[in-house]
Protein backbone atom coordinates (compact mmCIF):
# COMPACT_ATOMS: atom_id res chain seq x y z
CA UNK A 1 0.00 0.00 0.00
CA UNK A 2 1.29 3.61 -0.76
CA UNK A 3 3.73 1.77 -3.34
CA UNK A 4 3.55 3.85 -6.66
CA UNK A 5 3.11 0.95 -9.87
CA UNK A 6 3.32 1.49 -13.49
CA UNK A 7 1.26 -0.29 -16.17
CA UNK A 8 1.12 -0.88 -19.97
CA UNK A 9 -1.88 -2.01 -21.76
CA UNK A 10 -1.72 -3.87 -25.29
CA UNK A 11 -4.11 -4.46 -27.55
CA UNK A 12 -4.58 -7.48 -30.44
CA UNK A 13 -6.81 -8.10 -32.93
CA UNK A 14 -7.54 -11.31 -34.81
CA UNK A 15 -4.73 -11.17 -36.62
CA UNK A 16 -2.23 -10.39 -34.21
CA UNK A 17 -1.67 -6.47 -35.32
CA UNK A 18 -1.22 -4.24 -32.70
CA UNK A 19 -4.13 -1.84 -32.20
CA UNK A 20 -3.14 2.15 -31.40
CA UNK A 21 -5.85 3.17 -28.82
CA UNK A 22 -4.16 6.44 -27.36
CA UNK A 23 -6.56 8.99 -28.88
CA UNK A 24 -9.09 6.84 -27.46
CA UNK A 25 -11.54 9.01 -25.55
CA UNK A 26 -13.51 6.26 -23.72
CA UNK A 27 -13.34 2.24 -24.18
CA UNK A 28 -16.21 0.49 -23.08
CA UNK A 29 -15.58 -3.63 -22.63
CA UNK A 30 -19.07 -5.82 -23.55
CA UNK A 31 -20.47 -8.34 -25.78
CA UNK A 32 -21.11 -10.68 -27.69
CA UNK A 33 -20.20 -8.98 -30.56
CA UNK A 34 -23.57 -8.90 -32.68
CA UNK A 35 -22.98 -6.94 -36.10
CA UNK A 36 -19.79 -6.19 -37.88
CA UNK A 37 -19.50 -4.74 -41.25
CA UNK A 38 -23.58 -5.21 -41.56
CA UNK A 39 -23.46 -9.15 -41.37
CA UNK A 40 -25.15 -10.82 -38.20
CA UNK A 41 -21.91 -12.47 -36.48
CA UNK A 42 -23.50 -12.96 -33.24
CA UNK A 43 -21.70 -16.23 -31.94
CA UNK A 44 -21.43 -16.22 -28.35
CA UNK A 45 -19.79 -19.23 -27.81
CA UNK A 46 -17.12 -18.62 -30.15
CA UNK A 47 -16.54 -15.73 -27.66
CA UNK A 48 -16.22 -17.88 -24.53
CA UNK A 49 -19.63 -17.02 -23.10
CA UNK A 50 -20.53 -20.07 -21.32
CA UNK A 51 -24.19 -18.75 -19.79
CA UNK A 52 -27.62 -19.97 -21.33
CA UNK A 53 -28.54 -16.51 -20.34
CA UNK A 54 -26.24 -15.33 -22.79
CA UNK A 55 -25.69 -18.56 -25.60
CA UNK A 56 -30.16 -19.41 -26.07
CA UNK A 57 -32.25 -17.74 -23.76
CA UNK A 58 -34.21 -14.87 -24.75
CA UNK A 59 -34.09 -12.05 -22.47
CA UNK A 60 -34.14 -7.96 -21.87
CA UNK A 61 -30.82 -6.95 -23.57
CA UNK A 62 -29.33 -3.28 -23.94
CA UNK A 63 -26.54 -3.05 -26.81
CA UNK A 64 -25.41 -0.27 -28.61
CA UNK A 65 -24.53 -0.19 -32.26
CA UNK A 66 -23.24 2.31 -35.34
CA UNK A 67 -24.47 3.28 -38.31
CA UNK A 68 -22.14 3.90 -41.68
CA UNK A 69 -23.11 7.49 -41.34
CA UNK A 70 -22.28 7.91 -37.62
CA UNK A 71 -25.16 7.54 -35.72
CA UNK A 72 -25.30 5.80 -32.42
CA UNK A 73 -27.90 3.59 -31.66
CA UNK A 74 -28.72 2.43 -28.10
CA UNK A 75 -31.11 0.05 -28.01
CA UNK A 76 -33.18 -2.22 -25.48
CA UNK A 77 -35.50 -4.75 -25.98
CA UNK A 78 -37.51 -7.31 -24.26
CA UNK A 79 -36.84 -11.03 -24.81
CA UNK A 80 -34.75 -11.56 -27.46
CA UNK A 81 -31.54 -13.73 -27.89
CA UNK A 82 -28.57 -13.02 -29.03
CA UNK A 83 -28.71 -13.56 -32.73
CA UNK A 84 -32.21 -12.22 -32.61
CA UNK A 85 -30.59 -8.83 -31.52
CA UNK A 86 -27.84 -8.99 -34.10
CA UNK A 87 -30.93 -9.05 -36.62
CA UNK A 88 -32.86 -6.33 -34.93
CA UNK A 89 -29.94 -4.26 -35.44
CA UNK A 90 -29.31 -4.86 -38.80
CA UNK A 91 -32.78 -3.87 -39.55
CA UNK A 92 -32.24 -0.52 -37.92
CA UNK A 93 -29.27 -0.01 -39.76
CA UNK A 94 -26.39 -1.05 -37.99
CA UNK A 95 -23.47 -2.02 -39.46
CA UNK A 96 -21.72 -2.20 -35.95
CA UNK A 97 -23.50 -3.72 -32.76
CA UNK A 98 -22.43 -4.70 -29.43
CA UNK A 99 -24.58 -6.47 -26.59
CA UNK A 100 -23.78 -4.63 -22.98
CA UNK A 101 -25.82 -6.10 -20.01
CA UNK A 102 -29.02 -7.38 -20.10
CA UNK A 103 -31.70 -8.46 -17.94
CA UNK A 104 -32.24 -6.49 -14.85
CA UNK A 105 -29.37 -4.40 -16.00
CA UNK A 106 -31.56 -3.33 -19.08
CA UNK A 107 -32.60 0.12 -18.74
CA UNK A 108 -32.76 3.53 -21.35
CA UNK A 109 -33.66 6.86 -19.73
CA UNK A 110 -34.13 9.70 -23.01
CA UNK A 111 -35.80 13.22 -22.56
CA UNK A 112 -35.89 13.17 -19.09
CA UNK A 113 -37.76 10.16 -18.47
CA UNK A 114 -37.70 5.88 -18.93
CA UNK A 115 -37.88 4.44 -22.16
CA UNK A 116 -36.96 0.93 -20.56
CA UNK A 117 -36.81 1.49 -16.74
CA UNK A 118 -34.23 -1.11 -15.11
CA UNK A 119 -35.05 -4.03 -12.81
CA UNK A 120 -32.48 -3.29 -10.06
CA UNK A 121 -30.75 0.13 -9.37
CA UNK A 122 -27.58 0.65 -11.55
CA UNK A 123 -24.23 1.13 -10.46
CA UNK A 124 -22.69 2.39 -13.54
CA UNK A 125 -23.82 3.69 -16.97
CA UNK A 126 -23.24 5.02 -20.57
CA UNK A 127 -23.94 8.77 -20.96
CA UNK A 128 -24.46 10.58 -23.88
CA UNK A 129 -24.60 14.73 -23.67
CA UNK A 130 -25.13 16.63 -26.52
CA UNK A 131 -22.30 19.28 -27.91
C-alpha cells in the first residue's frame, strides 16, 4: 500500500496487429459482438460465453450499435436472444452492434424520463450529452 506501480496495456486483434488506442476518448468492454461490417456475427460461444442466459435464452438486452453514417444507436428490448438482436440491429441499420448487459441491468432513460426502466438500481452507466 502507498507503493507507486506502473502499467502498460496492449491491444490485439484477430490477426495479431497491434491496435493504437491512445486517442481513445472512452473504451467500453461488452459483448457478444452482434454486427460487424452489416453481417449478423453474433456467436457467443465462439466468444467464450458459457451462460444460457447469454448462448439461447431470450431475455431484456441493452446493446449499442453504429451506423455507416455515424449515428449511435442504443437500443433495449424485451426477450430476445442473441442472434435475434444482431438481426434487430441490422434492420435498424447497424453495421456495428455490441450487446452490454441485459436483464435487470436493461434500462434507457431519453428526454428526461424511462424508455426501458431497469429491474435493479444501476451502479454504472453510458452517458451521452449533446455538444
Amino acid at each position: 500500500m502507498g507503493t507507486p506501480v506502473d502499467f502498460a496495456l496492449s491491444f490485439t486483434d484477430d490477426e495479431h496487429m497491434r491496435l493504437d488506442w491512445r486517442d481513445a476518448e472512452t473504451i467500453v468492454g461488452a459483448g457478444p459482438h452482434l454486427v460487424q461490417a452489416g453481417i449478423n456475427v453474433a456467436n457467443p460461444a465462439a466468444e467464450g460465453f458459457t451462460e444460457a442466459k447469454i448462448l439461447s435464452m431470450s431475455l431484456n438486452r441493452s446493446a449499442i450499435g453504429l451506423r455507416a453514417d455515424g449515428t449511435i444507436l442504443l437500443v433495449t428490448t424485451p426477450a430476445l436472444t442473441i442472434r435475434q438482436l444482431a438481426d434487430a440491429f441490422i434492420a435498424l441499420g447497424a453495421v456495428e452492434a455490441m450487446a452490454l448487459d441485459g436483464g435487470g441491468s436493461s434500462g434507457l432513460y431519453f428526454e428526461d424520463r424511462y424508455i426501458t426502466r431497469p429491474g435493479r438500481q444501476l451502479s454504472n452507466a453510458l452517458l451521452f450529452v449533446p455538444r
